[in-house]
C-alpha atoms as a PDB file:
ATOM      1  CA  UNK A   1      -3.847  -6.804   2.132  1.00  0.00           C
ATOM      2  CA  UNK A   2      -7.418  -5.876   2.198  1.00  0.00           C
ATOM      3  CA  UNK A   3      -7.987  -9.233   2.916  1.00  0.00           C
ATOM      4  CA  UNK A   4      -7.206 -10.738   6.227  1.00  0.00           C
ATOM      5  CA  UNK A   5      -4.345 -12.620   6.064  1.00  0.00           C
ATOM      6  CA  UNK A   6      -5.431 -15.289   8.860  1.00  0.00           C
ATOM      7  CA  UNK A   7      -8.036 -17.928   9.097  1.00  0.00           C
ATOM      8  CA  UNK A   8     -10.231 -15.356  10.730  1.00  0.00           C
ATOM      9  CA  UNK A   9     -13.478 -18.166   9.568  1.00  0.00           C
ATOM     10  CA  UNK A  10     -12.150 -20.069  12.721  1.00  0.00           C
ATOM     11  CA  UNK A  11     -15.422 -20.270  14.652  1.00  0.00           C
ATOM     12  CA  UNK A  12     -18.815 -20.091  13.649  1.00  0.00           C
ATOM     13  CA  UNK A  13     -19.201 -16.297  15.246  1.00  0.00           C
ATOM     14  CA  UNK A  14     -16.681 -15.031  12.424  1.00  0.00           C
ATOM     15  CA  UNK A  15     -18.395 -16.531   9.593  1.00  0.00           C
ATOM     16  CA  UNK A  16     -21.806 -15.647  11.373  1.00  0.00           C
ATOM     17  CA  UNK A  17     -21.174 -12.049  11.099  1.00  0.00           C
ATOM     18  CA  UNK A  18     -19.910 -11.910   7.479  1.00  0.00           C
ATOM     19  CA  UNK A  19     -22.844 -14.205   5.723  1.00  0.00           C
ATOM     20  CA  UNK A  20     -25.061 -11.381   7.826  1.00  0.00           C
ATOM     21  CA  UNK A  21     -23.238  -8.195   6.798  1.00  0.00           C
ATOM     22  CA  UNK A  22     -26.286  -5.546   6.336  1.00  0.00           C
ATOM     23  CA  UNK A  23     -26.623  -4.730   2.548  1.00  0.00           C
ATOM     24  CA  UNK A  24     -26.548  -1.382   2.958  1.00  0.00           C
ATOM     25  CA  UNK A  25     -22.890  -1.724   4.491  1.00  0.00           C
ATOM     26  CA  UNK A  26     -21.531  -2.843   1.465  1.00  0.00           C
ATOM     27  CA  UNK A  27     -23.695  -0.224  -0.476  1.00  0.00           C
ATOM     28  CA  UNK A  28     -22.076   1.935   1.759  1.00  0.00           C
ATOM     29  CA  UNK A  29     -18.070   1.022   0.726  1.00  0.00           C
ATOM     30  CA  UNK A  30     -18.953   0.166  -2.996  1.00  0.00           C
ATOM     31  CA  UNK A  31     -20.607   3.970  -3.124  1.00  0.00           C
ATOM     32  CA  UNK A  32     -17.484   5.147  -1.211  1.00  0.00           C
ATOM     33  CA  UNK A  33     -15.021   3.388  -3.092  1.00  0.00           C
ATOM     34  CA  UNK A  34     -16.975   4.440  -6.514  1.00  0.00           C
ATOM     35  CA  UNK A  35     -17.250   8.130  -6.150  1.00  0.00           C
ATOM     36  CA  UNK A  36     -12.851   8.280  -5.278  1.00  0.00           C
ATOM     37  CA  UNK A  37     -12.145   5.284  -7.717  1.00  0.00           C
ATOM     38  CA  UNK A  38     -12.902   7.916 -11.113  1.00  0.00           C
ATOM     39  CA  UNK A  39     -11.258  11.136 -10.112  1.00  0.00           C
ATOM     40  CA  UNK A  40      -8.371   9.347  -8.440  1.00  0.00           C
ATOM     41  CA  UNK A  41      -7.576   6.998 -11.961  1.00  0.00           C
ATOM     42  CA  UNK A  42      -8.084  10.498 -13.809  1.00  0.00           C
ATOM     43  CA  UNK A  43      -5.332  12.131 -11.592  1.00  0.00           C
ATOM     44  CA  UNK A  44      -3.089   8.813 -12.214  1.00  0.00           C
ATOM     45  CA  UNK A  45      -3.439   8.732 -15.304  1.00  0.00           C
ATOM     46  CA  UNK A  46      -2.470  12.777 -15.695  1.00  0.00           C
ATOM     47  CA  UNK A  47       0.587  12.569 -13.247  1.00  0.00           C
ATOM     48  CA  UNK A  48       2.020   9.131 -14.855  1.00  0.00           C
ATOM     49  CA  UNK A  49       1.733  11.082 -18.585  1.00  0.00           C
ATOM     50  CA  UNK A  50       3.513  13.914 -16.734  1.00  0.00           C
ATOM     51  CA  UNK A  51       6.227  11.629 -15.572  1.00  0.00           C
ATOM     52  CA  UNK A  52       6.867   9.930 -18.400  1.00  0.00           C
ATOM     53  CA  UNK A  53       6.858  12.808 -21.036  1.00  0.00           C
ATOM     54  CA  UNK A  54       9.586  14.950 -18.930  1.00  0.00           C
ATOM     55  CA  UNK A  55      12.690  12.848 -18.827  1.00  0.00           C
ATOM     56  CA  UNK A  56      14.290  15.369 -16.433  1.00  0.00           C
ATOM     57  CA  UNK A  57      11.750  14.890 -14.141  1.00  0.00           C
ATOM     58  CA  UNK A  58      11.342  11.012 -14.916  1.00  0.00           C
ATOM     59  CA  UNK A  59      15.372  10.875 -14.225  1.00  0.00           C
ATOM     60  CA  UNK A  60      15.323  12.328 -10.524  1.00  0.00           C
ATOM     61  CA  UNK A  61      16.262   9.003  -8.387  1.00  0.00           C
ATOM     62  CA  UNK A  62      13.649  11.184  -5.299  1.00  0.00           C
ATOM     63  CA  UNK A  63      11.259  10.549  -7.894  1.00  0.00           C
ATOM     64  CA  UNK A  64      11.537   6.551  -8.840  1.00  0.00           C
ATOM     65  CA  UNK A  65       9.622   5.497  -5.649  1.00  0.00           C
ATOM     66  CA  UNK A  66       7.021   7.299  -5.998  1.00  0.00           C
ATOM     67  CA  UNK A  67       6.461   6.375  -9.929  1.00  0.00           C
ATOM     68  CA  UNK A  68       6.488   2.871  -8.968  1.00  0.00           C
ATOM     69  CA  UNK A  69       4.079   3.507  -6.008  1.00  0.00           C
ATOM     70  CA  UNK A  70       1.920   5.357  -7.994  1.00  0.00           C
ATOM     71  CA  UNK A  71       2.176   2.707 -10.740  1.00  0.00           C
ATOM     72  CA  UNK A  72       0.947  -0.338  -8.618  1.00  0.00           C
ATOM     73  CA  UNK A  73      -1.577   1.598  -7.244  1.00  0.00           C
ATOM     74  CA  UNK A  74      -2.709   2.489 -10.262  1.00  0.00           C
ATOM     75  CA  UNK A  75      -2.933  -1.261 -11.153  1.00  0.00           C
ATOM     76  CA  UNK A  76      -4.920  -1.686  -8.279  1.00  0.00           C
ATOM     77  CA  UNK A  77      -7.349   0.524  -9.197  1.00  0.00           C
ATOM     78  CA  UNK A  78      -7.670   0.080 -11.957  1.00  0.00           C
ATOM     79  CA  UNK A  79      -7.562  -4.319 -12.370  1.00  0.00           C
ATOM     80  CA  UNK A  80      -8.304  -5.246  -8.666  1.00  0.00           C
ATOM     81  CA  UNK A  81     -10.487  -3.119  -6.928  1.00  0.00           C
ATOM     82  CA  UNK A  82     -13.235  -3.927  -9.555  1.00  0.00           C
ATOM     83  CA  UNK A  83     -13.628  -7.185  -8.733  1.00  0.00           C
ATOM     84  CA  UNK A  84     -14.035  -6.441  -5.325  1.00  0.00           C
ATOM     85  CA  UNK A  85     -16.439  -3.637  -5.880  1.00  0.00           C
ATOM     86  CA  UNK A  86     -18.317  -6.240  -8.061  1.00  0.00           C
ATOM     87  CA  UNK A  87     -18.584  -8.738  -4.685  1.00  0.00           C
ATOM     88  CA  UNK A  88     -20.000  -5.078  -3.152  1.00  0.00           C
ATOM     89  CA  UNK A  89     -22.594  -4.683  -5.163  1.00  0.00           C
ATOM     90  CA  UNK A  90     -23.726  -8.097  -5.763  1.00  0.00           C
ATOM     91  CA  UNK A  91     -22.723  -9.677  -2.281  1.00  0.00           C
ATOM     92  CA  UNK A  92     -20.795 -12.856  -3.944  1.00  0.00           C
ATOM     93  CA  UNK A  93     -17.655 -13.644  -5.836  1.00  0.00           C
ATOM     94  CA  UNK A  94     -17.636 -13.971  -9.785  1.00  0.00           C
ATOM     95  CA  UNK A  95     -16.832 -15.877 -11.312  1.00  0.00           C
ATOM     96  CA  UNK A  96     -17.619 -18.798  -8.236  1.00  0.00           C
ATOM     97  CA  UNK A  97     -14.285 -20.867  -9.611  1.00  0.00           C
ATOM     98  CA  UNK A  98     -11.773 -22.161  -7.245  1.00  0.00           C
ATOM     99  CA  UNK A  99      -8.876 -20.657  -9.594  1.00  0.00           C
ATOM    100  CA  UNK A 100     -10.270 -17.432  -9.936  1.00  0.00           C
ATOM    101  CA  UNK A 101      -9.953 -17.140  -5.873  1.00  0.00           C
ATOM    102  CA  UNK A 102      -6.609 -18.128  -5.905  1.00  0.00           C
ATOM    103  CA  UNK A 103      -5.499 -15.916  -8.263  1.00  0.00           C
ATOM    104  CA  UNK A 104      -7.670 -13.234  -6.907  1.00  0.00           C
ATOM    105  CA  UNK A 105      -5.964 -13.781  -3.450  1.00  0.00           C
ATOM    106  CA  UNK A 106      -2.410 -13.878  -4.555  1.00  0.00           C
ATOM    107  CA  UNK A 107      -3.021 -10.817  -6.883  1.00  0.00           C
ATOM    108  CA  UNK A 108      -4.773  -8.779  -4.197  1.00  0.00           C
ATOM    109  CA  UNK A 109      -1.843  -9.669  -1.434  1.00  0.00           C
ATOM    110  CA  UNK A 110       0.765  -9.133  -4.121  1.00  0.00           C
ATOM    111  CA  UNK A 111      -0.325  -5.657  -4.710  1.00  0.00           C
ATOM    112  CA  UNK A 112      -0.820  -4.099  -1.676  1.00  0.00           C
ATOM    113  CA  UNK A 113       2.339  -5.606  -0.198  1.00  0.00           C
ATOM    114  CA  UNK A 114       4.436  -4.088  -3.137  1.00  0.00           C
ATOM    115  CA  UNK A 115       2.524  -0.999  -2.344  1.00  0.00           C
ATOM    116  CA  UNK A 116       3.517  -0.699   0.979  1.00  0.00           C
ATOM    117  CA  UNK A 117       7.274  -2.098   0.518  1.00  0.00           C
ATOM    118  CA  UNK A 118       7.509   0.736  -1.707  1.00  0.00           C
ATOM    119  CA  UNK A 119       6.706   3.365   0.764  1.00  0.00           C
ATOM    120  CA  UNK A 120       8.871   1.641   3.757  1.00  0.00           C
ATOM    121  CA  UNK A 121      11.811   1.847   1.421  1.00  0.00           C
ATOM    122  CA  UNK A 122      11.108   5.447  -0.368  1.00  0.00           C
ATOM    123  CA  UNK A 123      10.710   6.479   3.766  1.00  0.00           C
ATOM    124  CA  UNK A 124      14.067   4.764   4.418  1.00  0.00           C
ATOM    125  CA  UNK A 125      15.860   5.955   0.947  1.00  0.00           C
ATOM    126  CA  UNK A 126      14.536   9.670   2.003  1.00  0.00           C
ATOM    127  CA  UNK A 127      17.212   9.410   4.843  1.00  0.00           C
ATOM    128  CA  UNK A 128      20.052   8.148   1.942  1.00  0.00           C
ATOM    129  CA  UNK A 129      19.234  10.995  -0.520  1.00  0.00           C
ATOM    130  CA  UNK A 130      19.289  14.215   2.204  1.00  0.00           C
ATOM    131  CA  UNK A 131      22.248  12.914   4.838  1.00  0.00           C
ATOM    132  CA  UNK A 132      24.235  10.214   3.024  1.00  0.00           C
ATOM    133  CA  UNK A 133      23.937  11.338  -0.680  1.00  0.00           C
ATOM    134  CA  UNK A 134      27.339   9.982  -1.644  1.00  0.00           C
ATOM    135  CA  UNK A 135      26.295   6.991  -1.451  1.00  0.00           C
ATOM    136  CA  UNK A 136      24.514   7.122  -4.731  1.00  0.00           C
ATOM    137  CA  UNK A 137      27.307   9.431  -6.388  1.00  0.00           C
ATOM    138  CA  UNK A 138      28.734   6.348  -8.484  1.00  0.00           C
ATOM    139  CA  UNK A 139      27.249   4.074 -10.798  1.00  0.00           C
ATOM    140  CA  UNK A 140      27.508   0.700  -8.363  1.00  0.00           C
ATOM    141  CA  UNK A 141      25.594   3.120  -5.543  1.00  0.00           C
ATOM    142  CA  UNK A 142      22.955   3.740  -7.510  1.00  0.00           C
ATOM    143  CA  UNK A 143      22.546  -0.071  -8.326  1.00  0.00           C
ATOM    144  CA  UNK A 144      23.021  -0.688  -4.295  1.00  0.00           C
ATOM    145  CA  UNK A 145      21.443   1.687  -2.584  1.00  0.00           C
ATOM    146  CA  UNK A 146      18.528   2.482  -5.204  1.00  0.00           C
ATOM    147  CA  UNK A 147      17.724  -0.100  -8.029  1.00  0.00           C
ATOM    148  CA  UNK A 148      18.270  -3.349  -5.975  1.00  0.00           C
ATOM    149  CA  UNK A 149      15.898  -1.899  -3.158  1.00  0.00           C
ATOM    150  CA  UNK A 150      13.265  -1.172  -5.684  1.00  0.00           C
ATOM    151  CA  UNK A 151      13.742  -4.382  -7.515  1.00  0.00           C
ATOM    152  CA  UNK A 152      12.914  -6.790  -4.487  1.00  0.00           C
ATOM    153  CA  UNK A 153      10.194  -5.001  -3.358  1.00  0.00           C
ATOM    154  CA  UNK A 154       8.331  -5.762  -6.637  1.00  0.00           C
ATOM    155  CA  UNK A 155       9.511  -8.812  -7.433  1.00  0.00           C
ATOM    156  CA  UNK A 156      10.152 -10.458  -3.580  1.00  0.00           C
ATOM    157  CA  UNK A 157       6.200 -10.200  -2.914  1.00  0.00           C
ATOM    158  CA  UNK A 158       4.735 -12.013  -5.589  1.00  0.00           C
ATOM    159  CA  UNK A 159       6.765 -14.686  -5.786  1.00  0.00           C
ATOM    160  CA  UNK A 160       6.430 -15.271  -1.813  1.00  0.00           C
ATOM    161  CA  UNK A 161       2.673 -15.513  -2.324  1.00  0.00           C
ATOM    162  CA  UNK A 162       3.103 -17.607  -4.962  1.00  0.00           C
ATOM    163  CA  UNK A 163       4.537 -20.096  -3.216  1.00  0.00           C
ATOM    164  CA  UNK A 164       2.211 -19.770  -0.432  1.00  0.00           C
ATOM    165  CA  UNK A 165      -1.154 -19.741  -2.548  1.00  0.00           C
ATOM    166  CA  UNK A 166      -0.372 -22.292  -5.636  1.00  0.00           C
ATOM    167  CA  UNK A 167       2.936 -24.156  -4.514  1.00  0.00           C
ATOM    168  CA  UNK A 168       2.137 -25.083  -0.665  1.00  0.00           C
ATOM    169  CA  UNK A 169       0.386 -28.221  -0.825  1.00  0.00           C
ATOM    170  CA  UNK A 170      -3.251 -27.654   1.522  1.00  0.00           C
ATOM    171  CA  UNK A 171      -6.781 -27.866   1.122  1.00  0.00           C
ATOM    172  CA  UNK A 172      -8.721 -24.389   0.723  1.00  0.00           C
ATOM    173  CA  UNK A 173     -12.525 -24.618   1.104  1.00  0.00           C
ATOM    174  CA  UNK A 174     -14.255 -21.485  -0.701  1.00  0.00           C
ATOM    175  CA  UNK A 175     -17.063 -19.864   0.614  1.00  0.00           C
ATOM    176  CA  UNK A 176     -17.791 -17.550  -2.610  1.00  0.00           C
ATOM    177  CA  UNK A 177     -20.379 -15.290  -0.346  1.00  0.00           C
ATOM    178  CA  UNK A 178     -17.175 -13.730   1.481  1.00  0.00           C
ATOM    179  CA  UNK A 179     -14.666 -11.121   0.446  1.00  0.00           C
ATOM    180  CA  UNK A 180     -11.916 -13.192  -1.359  1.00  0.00           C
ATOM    181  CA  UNK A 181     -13.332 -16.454  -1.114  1.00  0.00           C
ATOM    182  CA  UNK A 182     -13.039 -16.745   2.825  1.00  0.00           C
ATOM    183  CA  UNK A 183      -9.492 -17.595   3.820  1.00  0.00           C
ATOM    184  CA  UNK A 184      -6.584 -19.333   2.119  1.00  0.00           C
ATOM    185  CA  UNK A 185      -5.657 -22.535   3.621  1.00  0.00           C
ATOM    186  CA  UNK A 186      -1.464 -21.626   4.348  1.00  0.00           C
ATOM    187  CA  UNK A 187      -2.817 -19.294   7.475  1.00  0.00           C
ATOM    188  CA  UNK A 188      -3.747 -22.649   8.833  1.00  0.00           C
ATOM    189  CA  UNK A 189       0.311 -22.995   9.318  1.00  0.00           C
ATOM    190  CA  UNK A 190       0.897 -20.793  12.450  1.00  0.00           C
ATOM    191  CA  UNK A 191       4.684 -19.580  11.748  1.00  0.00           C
ATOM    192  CA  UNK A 192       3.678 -19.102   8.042  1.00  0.00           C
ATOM    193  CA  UNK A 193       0.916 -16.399   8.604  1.00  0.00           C
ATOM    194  CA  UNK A 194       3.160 -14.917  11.611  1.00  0.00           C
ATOM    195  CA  UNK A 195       5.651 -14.561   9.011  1.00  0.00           C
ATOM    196  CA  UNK A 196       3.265 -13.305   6.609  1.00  0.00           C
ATOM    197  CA  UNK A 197       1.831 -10.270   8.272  1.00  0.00           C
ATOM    198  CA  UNK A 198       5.234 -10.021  10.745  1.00  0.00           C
ATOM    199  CA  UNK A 199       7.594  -8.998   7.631  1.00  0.00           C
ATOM    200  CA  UNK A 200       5.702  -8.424   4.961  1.00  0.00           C
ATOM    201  CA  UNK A 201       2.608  -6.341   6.637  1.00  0.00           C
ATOM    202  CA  UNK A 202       3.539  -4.808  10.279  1.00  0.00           C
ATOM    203  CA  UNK A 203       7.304  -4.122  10.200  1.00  0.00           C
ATOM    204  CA  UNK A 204       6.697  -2.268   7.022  1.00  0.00           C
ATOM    205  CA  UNK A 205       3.885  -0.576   8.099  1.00  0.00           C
ATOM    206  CA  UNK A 206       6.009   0.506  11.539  1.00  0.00           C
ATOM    207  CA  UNK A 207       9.132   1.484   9.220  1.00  0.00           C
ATOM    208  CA  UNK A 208       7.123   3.906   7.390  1.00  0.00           C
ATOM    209  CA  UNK A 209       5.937   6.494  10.286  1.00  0.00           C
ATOM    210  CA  UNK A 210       9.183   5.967  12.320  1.00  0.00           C
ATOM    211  CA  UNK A 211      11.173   6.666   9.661  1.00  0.00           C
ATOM    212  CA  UNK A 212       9.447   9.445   8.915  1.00  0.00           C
ATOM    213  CA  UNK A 213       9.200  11.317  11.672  1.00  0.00           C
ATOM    214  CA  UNK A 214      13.004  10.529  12.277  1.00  0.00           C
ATOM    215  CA  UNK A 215      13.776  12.044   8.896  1.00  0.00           C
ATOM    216  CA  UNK A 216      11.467  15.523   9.820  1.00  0.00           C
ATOM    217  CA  UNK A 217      13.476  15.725  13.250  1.00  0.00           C
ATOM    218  CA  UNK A 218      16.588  15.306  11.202  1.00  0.00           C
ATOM    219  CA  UNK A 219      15.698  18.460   8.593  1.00  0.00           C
ATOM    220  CA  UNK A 220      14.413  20.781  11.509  1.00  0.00           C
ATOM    221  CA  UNK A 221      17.500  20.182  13.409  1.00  0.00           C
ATOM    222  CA  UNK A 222      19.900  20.854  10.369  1.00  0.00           C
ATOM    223  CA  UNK A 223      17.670  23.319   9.114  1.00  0.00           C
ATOM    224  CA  UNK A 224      19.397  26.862   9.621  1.00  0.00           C
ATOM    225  CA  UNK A 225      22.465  24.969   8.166  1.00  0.00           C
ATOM    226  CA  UNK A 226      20.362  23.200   5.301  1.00  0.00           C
ATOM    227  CA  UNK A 227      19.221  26.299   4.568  1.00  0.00           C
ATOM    228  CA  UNK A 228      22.499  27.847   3.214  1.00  0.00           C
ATOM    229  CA  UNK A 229      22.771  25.316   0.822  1.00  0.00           C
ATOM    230  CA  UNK A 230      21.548  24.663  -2.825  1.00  0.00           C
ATOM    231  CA  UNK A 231      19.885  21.552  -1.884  1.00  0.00           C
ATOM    232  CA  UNK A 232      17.258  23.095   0.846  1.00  0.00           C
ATOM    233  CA  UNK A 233      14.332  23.443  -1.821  1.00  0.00           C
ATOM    234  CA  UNK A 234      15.133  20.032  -2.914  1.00  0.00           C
ATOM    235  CA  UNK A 235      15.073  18.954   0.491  1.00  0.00           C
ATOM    236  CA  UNK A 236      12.325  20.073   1.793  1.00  0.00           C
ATOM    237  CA  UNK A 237      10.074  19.522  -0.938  1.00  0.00           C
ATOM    238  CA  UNK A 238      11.309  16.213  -0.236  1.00  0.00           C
ATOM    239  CA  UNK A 239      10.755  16.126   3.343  1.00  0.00           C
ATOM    240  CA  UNK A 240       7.049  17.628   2.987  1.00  0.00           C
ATOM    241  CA  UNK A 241       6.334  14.779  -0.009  1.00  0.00           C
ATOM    242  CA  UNK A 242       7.371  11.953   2.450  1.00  0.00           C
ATOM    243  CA  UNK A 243       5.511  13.053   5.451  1.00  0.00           C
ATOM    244  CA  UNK A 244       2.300  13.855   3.236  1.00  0.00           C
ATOM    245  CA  UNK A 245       2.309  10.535   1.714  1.00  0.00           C
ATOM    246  CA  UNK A 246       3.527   8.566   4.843  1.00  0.00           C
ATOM    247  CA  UNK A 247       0.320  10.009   6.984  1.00  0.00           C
ATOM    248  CA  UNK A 248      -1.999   8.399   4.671  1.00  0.00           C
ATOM    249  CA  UNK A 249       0.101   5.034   5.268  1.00  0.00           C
ATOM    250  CA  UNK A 250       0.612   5.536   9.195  1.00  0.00           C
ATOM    251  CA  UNK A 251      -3.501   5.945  10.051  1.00  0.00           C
ATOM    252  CA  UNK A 252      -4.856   3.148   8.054  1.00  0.00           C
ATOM    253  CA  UNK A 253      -1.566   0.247   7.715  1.00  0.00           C
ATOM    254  CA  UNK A 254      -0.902   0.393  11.392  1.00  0.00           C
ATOM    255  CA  UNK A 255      -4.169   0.337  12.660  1.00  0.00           C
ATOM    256  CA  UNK A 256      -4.840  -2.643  10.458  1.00  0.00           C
ATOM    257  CA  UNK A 257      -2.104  -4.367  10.987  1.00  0.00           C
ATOM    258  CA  UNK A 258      -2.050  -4.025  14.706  1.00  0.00           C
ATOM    259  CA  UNK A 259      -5.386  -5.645  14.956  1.00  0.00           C
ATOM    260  CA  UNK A 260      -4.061  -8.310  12.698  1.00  0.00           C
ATOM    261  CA  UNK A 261      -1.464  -9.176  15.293  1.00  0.00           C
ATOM    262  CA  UNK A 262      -3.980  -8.914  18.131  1.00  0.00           C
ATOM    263  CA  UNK A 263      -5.736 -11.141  16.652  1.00  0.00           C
ATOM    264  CA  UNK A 264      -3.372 -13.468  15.564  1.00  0.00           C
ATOM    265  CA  UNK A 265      -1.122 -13.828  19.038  1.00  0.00           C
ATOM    266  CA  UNK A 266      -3.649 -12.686  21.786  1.00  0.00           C
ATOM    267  CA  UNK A 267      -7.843 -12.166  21.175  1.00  0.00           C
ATOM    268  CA  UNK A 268      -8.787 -14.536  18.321  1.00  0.00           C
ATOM    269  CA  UNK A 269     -11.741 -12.073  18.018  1.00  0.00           C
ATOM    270  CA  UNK A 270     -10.973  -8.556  18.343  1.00  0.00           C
ATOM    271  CA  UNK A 271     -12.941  -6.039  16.701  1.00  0.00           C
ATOM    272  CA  UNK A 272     -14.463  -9.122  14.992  1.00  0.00           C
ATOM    273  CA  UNK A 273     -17.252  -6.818  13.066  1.00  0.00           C
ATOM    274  CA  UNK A 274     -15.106  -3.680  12.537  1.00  0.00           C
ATOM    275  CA  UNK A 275     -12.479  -5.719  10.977  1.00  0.00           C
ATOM    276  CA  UNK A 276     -14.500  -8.130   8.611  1.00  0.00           C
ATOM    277  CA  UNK A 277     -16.645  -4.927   7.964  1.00  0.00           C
ATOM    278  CA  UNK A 278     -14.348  -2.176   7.580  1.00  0.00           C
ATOM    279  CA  UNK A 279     -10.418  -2.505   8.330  1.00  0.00           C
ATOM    280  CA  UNK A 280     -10.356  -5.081   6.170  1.00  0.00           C
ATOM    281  CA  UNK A 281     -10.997  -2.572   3.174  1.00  0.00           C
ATOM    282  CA  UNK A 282      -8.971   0.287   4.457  1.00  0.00           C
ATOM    283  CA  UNK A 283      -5.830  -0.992   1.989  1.00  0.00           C
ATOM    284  CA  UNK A 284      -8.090   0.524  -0.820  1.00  0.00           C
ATOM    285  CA  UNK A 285      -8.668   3.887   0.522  1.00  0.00           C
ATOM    286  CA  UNK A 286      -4.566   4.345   0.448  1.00  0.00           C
ATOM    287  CA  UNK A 287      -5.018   3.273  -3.122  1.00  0.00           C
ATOM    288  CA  UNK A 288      -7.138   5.740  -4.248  1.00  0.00           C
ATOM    289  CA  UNK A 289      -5.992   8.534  -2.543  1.00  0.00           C
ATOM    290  CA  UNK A 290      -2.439   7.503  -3.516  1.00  0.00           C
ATOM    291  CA  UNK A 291      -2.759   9.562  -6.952  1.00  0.00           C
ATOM    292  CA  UNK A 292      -4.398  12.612  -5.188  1.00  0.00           C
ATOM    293  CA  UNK A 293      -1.550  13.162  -2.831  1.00  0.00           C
ATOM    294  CA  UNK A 294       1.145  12.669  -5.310  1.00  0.00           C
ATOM    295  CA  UNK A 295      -0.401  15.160  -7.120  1.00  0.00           C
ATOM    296  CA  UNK A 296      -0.872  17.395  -4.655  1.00  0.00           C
ATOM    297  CA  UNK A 297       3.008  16.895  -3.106  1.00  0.00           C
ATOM    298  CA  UNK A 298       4.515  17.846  -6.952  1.00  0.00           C
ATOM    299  CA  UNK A 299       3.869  20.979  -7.704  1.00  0.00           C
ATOM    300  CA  UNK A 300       5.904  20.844 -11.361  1.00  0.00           C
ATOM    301  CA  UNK A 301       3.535  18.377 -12.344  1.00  0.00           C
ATOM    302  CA  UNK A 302       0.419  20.957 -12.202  1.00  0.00           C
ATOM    303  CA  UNK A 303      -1.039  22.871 -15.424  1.00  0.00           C
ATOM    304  CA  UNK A 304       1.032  26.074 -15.500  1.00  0.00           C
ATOM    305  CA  UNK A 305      -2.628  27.922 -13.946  1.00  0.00           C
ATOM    306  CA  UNK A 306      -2.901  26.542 -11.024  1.00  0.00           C
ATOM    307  CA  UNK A 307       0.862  26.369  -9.914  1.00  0.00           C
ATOM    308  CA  UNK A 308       1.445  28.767  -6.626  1.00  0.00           C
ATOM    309  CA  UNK A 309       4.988  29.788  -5.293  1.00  0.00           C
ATOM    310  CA  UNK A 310       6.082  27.736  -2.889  1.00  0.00           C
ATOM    311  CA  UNK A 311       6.707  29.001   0.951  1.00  0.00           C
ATOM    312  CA  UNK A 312      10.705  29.124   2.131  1.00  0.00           C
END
């Protein structure tokens, strides 16, 4: 989540350094955030058209995953990220209502979570459609190994933080001069938050490299057999879509989320400033360069023009 999912307001030093965050730092992210938000929408909105006006390309199960991560983050970018680039340039929350910050909260955690569900399970399904493929072959596989998968990851989030924002019973207290009103109250609850950011943020996050990497070891060690195939193009196109899209994911989600756990179990304060300044809005950048890389990783998506042969 681009927020941070712990009562990180704990001493006075936290809170200190947000209410005195220089203006031109959030000049800084809302000008950054601005000049990727328009192309990358454009280039969502293009690829999602693409998707959904070729039903042989809208039918591939390799390509599900990716629609629905390029969905929510599309949603994000679109809904969510305004309202934070609104606190950028004006340095408070609007409206200053208790239930807009809830709902703020739970819809800002809800979609970056399913966002990076999404991407530990396309990492982990990767393995399913190259090596164990017959899994899938029937009807009840597909539901199994494919739909079910997909279905918890976007309906398992939201309803966890919506028990944990509007059905546990605590007391939040707003500050409405911080990014998402300060922090939510059920962080307070020590093996809540460690669950929080244990299962939901940082064994995700870890899934997504280390599954990755496993799966490109797996390819270059079949490869000269792969390669006599009829599936090689398919697989490496897959292989090369994973990896491309899983970098993005491994730099920023593991760095952040290692922090997070630093902080939570061992230095209440490390990187204090570079995480209430600037980890804490990394989330976004995947986002928004979500659309770009999808673009750029399906090459029978691009205007006839521009498409170039691919490499064996």
């Amino acid at each position: 989540m681009s927020g941070v999912r712990l009562n990180y307001l704990q001493n006075e030093m936290n809170e200190t350094a947000i209410l005195l965050e220089p203006t031109f730092v959030r000049q800084l992210k809302f000008y950054l955030f601005i000049s990727i938000e328009c192309p990358s929408i454009s280039i969502a909105i293009y690829v999602l058209y693409r998707f959904f006006r070729s039903y042989e390309i809208r039918s591939r199960l390799n390509n599900h995953s990716i629609i629905a991560l390029l969905f929510t983050s599309c949603i994000a970018i679109t809904t969510e990220l305004p309202i934070t680039l609104r606190f950028l340039k004006t340095g408070n929350v609007q409206p200053k209502t208790k239930g807009f910050c809830l709902f703020w909260i739970w819809y800002n955690f809800s979609l970056q979570s399913i966002n990076l569900f999404l991407m530990a399970w396309l990492s982990i399904e990767r393995h399913i459609l190259i090596f164990h493929s017959n899994l899938i072959q029937t009807s009840v596989g597909k539901i199994k190994w494919h739909y079910i998968p997909l279905s918890f990851s976007m309906i398992y989030i939201p309803l966890f933080y919506f028990f944990c924002i509007f059905i546990y019973s605590c007391e939040n207290s707003f500050n409405y001069s911080l990014l998402f009103c300060g922090s939510i109250c059920y962080n307070d609850l020590f093996w809540l938050a460690s669950y929080d950011w244990i299962i939901n943020i940082f064994i995700p996050a870890i899934i997504i490299p280390f599954a990755s990497i496993i799966l490109l070891i797996r390819v270059l060690m079949q490869k000269k057999r792969m390669k006599r195939t009829v599936t090689w193009k398919t697989t490496r196109k897959m292989t090369i879509q994973l990896m491309s899209i899983s970098s993005v994911y491994s730099i920023f989600w593991v760095l952040y989320g290692l922090a997070i756990l630093i902080r939570l179990y061992f230095i209440p304060t490390f990187l204090d400033i570079i995480i209430l300044y600037y980890l804490q809005y990394l989330p976004y950048i995947v986002q928004l360069l979500m659309p770009i890389i999808c673009f750029a990783c399906l090459p029978e998506l691009w205007p006839r023009k521009i498409r170039i042969a691919p490499v064996s």
